[in-house]
C-alpha atoms as a PDB file:
ATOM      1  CA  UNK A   1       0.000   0.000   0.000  1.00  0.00           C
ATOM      2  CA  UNK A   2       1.271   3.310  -1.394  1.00  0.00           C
ATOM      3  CA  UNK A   3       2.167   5.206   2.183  1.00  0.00           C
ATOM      4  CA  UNK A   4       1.767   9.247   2.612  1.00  0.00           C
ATOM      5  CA  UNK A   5       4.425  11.452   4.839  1.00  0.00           C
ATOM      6  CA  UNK A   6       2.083  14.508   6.340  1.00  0.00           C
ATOM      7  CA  UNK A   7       3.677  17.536   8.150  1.00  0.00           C
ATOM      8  CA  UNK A   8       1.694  19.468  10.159  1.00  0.00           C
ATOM      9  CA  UNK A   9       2.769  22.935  12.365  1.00  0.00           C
ATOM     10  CA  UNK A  10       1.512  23.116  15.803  1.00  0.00           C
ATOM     11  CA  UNK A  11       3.133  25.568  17.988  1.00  0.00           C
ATOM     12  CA  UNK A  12       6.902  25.623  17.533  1.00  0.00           C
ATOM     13  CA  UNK A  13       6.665  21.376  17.007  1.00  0.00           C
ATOM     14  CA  UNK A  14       6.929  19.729  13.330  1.00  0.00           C
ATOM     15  CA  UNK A  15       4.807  16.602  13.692  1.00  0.00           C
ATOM     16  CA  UNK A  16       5.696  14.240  10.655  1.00  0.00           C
ATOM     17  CA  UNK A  17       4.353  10.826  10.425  1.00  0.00           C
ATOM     18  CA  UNK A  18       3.716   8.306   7.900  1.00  0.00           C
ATOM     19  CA  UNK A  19       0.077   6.922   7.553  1.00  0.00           C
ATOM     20  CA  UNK A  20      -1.372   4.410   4.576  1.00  0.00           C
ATOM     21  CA  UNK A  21      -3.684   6.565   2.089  1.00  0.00           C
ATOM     22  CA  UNK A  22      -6.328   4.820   3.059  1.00  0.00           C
ATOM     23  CA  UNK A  23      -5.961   5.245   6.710  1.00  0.00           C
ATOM     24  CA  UNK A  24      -6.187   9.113   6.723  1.00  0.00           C
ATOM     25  CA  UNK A  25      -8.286  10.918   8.621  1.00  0.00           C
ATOM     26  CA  UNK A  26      -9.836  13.636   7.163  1.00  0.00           C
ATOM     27  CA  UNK A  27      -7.695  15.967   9.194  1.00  0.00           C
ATOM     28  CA  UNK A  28      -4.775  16.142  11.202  1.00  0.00           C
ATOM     29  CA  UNK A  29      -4.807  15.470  15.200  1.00  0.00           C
ATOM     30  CA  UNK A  30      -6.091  17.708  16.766  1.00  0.00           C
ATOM     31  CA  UNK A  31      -8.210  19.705  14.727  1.00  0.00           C
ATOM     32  CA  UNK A  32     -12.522  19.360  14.627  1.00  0.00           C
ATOM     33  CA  UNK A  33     -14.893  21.077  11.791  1.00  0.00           C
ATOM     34  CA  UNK A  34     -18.110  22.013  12.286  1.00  0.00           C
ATOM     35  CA  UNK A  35     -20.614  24.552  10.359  1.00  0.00           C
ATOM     36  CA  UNK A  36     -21.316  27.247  12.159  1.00  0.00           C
ATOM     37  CA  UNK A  37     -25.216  29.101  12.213  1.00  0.00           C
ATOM     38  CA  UNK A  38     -28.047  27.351  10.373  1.00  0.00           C
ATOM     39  CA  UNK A  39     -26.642  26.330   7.253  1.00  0.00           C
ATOM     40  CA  UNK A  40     -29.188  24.335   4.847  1.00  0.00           C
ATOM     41  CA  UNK A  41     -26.232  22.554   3.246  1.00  0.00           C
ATOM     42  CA  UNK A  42     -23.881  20.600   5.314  1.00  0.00           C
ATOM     43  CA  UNK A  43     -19.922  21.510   4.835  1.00  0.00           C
ATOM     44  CA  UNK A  44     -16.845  19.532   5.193  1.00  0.00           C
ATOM     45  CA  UNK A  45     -13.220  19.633   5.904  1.00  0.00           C
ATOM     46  CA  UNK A  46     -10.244  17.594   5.217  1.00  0.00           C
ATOM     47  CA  UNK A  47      -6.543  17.926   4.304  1.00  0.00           C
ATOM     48  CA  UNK A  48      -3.986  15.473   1.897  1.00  0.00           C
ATOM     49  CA  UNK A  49      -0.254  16.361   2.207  1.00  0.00           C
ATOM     50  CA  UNK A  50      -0.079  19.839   3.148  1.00  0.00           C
ATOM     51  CA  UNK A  51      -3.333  20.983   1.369  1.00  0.00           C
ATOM     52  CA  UNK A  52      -6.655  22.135   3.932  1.00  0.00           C
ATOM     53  CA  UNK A  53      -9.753  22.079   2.015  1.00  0.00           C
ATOM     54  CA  UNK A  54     -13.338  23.252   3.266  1.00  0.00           C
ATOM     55  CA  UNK A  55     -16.761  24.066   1.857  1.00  0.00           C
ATOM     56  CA  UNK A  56     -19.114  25.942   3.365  1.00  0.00           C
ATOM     57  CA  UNK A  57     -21.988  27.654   2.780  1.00  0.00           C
ATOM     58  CA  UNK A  58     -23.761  31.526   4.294  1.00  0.00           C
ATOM     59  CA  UNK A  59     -21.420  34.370   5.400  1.00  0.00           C
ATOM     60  CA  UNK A  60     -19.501  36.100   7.818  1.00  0.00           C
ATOM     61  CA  UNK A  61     -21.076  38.940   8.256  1.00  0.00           C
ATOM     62  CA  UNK A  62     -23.823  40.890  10.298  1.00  0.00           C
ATOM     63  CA  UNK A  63     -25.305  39.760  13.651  1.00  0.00           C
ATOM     64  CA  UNK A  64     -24.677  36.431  13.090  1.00  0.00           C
ATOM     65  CA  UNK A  65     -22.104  33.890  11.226  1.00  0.00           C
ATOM     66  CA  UNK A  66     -22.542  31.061   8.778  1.00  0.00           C
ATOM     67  CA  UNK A  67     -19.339  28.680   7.624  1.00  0.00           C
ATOM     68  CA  UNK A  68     -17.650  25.891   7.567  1.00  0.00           C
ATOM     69  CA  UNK A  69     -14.614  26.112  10.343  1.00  0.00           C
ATOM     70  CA  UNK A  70     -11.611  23.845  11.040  1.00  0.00           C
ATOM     71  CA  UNK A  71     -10.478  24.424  14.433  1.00  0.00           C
ATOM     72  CA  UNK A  72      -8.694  23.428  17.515  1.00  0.00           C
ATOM     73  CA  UNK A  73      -8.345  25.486  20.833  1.00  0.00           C
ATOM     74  CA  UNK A  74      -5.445  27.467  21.375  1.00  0.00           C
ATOM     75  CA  UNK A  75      -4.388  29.293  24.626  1.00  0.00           C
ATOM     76  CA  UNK A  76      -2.777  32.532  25.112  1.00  0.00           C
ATOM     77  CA  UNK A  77      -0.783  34.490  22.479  1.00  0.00           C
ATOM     78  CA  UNK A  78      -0.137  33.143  18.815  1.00  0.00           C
ATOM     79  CA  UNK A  79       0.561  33.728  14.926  1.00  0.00           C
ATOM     80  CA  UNK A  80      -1.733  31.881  12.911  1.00  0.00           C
ATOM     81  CA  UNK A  81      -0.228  31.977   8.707  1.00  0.00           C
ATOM     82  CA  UNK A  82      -1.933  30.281   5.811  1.00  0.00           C
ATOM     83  CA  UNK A  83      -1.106  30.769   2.427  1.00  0.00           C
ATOM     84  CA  UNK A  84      -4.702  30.812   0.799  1.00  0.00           C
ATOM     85  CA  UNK A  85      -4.303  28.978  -2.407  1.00  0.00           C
ATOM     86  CA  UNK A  86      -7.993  29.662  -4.215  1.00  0.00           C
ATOM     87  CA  UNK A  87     -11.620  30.944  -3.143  1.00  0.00           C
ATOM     88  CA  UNK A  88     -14.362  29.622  -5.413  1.00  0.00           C
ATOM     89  CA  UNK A  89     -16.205  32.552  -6.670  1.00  0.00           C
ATOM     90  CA  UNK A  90     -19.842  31.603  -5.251  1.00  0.00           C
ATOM     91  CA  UNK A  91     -20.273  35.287  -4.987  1.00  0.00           C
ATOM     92  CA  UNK A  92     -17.668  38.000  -5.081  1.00  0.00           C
ATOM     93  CA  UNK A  93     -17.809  38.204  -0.908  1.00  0.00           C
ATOM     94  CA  UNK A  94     -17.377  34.348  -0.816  1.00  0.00           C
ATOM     95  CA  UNK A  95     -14.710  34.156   1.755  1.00  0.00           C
ATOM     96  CA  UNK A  96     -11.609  31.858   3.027  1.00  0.00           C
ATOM     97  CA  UNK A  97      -9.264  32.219   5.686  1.00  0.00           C
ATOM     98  CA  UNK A  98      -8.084  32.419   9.160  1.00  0.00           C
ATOM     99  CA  UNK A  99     -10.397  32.822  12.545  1.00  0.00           C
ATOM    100  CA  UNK A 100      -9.707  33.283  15.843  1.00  0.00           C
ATOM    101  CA  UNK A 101     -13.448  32.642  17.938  1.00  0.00           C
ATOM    102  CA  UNK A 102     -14.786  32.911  21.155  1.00  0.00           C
ATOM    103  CA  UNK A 103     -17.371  30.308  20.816  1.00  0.00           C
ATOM    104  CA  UNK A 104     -18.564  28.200  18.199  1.00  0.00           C
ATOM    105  CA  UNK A 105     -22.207  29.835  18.287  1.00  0.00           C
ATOM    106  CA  UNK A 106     -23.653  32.031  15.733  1.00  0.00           C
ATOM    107  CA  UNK A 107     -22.723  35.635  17.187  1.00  0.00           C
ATOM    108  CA  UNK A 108     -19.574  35.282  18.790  1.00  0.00           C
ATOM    109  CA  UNK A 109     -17.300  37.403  19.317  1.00  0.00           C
ATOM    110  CA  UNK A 110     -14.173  36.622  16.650  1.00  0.00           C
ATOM    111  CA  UNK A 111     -11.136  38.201  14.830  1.00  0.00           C
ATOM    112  CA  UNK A 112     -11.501  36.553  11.577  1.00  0.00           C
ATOM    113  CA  UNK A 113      -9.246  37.701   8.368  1.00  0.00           C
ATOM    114  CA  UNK A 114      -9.887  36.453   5.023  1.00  0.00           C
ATOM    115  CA  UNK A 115      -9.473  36.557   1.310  1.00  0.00           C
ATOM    116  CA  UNK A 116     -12.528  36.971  -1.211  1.00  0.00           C
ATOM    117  CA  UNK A 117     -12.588  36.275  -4.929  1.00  0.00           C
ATOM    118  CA  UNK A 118     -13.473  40.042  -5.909  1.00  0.00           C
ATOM    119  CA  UNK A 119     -12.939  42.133  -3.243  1.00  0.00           C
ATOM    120  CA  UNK A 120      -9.616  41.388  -1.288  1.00  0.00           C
ATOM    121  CA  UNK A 121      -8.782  40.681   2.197  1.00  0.00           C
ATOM    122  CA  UNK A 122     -10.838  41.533   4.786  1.00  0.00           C
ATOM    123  CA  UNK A 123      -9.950  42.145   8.431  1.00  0.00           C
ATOM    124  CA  UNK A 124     -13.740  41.455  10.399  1.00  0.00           C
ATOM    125  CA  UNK A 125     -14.616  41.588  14.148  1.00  0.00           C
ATOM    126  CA  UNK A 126     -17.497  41.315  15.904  1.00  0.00           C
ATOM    127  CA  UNK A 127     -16.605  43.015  19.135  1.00  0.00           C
ATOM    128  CA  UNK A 128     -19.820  41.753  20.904  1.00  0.00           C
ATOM    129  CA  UNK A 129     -22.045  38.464  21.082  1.00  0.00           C
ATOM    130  CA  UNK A 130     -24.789  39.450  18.173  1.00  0.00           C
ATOM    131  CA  UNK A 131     -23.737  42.605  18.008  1.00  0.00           C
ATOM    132  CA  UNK A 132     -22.750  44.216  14.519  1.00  0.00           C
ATOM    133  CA  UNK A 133     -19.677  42.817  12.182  1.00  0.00           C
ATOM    134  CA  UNK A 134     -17.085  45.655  10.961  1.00  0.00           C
ATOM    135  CA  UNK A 135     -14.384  45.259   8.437  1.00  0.00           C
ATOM    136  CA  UNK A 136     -10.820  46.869   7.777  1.00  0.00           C
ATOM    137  CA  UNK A 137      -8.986  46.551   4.664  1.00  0.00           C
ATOM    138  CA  UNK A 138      -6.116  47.693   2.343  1.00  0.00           C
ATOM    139  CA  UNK A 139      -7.441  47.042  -1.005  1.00  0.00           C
ATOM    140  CA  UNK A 140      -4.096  45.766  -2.203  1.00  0.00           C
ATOM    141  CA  UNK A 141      -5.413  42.421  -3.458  1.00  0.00           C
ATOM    142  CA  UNK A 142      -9.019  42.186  -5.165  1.00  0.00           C
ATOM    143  CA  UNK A 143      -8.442  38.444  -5.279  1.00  0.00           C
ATOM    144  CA  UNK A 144      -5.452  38.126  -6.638  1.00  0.00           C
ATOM    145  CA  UNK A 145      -4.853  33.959  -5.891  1.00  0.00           C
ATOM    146  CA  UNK A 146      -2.218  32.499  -3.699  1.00  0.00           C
ATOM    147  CA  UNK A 147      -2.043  35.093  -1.264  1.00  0.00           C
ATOM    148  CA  UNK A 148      -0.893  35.067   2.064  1.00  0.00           C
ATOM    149  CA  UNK A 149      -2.470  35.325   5.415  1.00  0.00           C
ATOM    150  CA  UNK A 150      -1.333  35.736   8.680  1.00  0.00           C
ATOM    151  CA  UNK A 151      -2.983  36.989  12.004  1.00  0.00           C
ATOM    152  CA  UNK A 152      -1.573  37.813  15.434  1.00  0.00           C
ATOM    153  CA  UNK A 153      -2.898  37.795  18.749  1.00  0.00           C
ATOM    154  CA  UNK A 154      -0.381  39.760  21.091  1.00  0.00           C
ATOM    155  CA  UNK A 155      -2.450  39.719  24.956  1.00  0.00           C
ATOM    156  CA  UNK A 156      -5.705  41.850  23.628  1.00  0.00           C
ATOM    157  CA  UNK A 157      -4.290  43.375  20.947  1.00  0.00           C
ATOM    158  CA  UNK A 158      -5.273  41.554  17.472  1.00  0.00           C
ATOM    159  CA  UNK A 159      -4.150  42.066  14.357  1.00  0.00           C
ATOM    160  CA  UNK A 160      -3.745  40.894  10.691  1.00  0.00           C
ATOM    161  CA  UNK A 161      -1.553  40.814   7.859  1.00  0.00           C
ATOM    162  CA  UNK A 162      -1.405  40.519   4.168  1.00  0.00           C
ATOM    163  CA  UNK A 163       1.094  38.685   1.276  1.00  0.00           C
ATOM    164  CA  UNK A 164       1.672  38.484  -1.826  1.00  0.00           C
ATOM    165  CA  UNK A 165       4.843  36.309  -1.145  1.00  0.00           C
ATOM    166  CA  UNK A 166       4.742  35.541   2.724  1.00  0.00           C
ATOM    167  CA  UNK A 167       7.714  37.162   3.248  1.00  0.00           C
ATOM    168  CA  UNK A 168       7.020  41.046   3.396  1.00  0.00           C
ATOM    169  CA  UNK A 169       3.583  41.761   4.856  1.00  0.00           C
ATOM    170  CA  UNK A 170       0.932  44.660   5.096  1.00  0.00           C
ATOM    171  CA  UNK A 171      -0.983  45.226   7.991  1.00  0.00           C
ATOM    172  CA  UNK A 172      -4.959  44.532   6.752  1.00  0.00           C
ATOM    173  CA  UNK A 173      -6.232  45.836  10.460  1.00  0.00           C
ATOM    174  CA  UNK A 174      -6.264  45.914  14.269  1.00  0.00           C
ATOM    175  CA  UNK A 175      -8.210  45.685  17.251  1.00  0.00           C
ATOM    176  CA  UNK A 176      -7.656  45.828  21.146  1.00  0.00           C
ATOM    177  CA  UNK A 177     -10.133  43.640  22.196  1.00  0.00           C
ATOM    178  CA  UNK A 178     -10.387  41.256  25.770  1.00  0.00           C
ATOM    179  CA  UNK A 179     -11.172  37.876  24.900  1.00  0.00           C
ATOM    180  CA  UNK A 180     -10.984  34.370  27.215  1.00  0.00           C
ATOM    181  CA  UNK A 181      -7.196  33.172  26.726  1.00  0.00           C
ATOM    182  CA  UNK A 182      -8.586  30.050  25.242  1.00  0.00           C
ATOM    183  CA  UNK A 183      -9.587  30.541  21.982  1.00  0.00           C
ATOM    184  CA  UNK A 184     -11.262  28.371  19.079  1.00  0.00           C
ATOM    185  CA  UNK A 185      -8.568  29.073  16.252  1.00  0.00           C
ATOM    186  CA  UNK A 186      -8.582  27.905  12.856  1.00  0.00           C
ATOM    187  CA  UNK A 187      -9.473  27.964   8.795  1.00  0.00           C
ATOM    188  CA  UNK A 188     -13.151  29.026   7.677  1.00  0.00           C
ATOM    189  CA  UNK A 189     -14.740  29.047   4.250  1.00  0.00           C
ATOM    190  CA  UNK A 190     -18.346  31.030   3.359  1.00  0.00           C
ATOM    191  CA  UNK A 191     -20.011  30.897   0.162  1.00  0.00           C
ATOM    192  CA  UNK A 192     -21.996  33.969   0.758  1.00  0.00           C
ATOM    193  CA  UNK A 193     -24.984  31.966  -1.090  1.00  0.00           C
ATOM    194  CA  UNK A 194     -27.037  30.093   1.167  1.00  0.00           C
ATOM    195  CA  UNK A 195     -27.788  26.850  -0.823  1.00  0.00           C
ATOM    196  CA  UNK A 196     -24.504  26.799  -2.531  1.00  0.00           C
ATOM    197  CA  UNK A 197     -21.060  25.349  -1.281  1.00  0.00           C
ATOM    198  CA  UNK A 198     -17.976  27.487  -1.731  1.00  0.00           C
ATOM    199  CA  UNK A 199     -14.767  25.522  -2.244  1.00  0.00           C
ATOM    200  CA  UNK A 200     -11.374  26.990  -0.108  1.00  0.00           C
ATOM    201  CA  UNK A 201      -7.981  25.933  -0.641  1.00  0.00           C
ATOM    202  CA  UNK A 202      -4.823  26.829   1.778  1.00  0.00           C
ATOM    203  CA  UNK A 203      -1.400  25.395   2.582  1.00  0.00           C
ATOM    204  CA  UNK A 204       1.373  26.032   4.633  1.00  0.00           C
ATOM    205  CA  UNK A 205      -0.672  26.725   7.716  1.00  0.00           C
ATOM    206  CA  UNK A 206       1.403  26.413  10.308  1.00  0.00           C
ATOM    207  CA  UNK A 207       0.183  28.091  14.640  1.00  0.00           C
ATOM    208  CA  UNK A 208       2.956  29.379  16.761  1.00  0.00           C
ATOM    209  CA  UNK A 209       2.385  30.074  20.712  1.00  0.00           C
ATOM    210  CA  UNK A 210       3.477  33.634  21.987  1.00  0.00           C
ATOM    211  CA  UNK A 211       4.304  37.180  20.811  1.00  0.00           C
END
């Protein structure tokens, strides 16, 4: 049986193994998916060698979120990167990215930062539970495919970061904000059409603990 090295980033530690193909699961230890708000069609997540991909359906956006998010609970400071590889273009505020949430309910609070298909990367917070969603951005990319994401949390201070070539970045937007030290962080994907599936690519996402 054809066998399968996977490396995988958490914190500071390079976990490689070597599973059979068929043996996979559909994502690395660690990590759960789940859609988030009422979505009408159901999402998924998995990854093969190095590659994340999710579909999910609704938006991020408003009082209230609808996705598909990959996660796993993360304590304290970080630096989240992905580089996003491609957004389907379900709509041109279809999204993919990184999120950093306090819960996995509807309207929680989050830091999310993510690349759409028309109109660039988008910095969004919701600063209360179901209260309003508001957006920072550069307009540097207007979906301009790989691009580079990376977002920072530094105590209460938040921020995020743009790429064309993950090695000389942009800040997209900040926020002080006081969140629980346990976070759910991860990779989201929003069609921004509520019956429809968008399709998000990303690779070398890697999560590093501290400033």
């Amino acid at each position: 049986m054809k066998r399968l090295a996977i490396a995988v980033v958490f914190g500071a530690i390079n976990f490689v193994g070597s599973i059979a193909a068929a043996d996979r699961p559909a994502l690395p230890a660690s990590w759960q998916h789940q859609d988030i708000g009422a979505v009408e069609v159901k999402g998924s997540a998995s990854e093969a060698t190095g590659v994340f991909t999710l579909q999910g359906t609704l938006d991020l956006w408003g009082n209230a979120d609808g996705c598909h998010f990959a996660w796993q609970p993360h304590q304290g400071d970080c630096t989240v990167i992905a580089r996003v590889l491609s957004v389907e273009n379900t709509q041109n505020h279809a999204k993919g990215g990184l999120s950093l949430r306090e819960s996995l309910s509807a309207d929680s609070r989050h830091v999310t930062l993510v690349d759409t298909p028309a109109d660039g990367t988008q910095f969004l917070v919701r600063e209360e539970n179901a209260g309003k969603t508001t957006v920072q951005r550069t307009s540097l990319n207007k979906g301009s495919m790989p691009y580079w994401l990376k977002l920072v949390r530094a105590g209460d201070t938040f921020t995020g970061y743009e790429s064309a070539d993950g090695k000389t970045w942009t800040q997209t937007g900040t926020i002080t904000l006081k969140l629980p030290e346990t976070l759910h962080l991860g990779l989201i994907a929003s069609s921004h059409v509520k019956y429809k599936l968008c399709t998000v690519k990303l690779d070398n996402v890697s999560i590093t603990s501290g400033k």
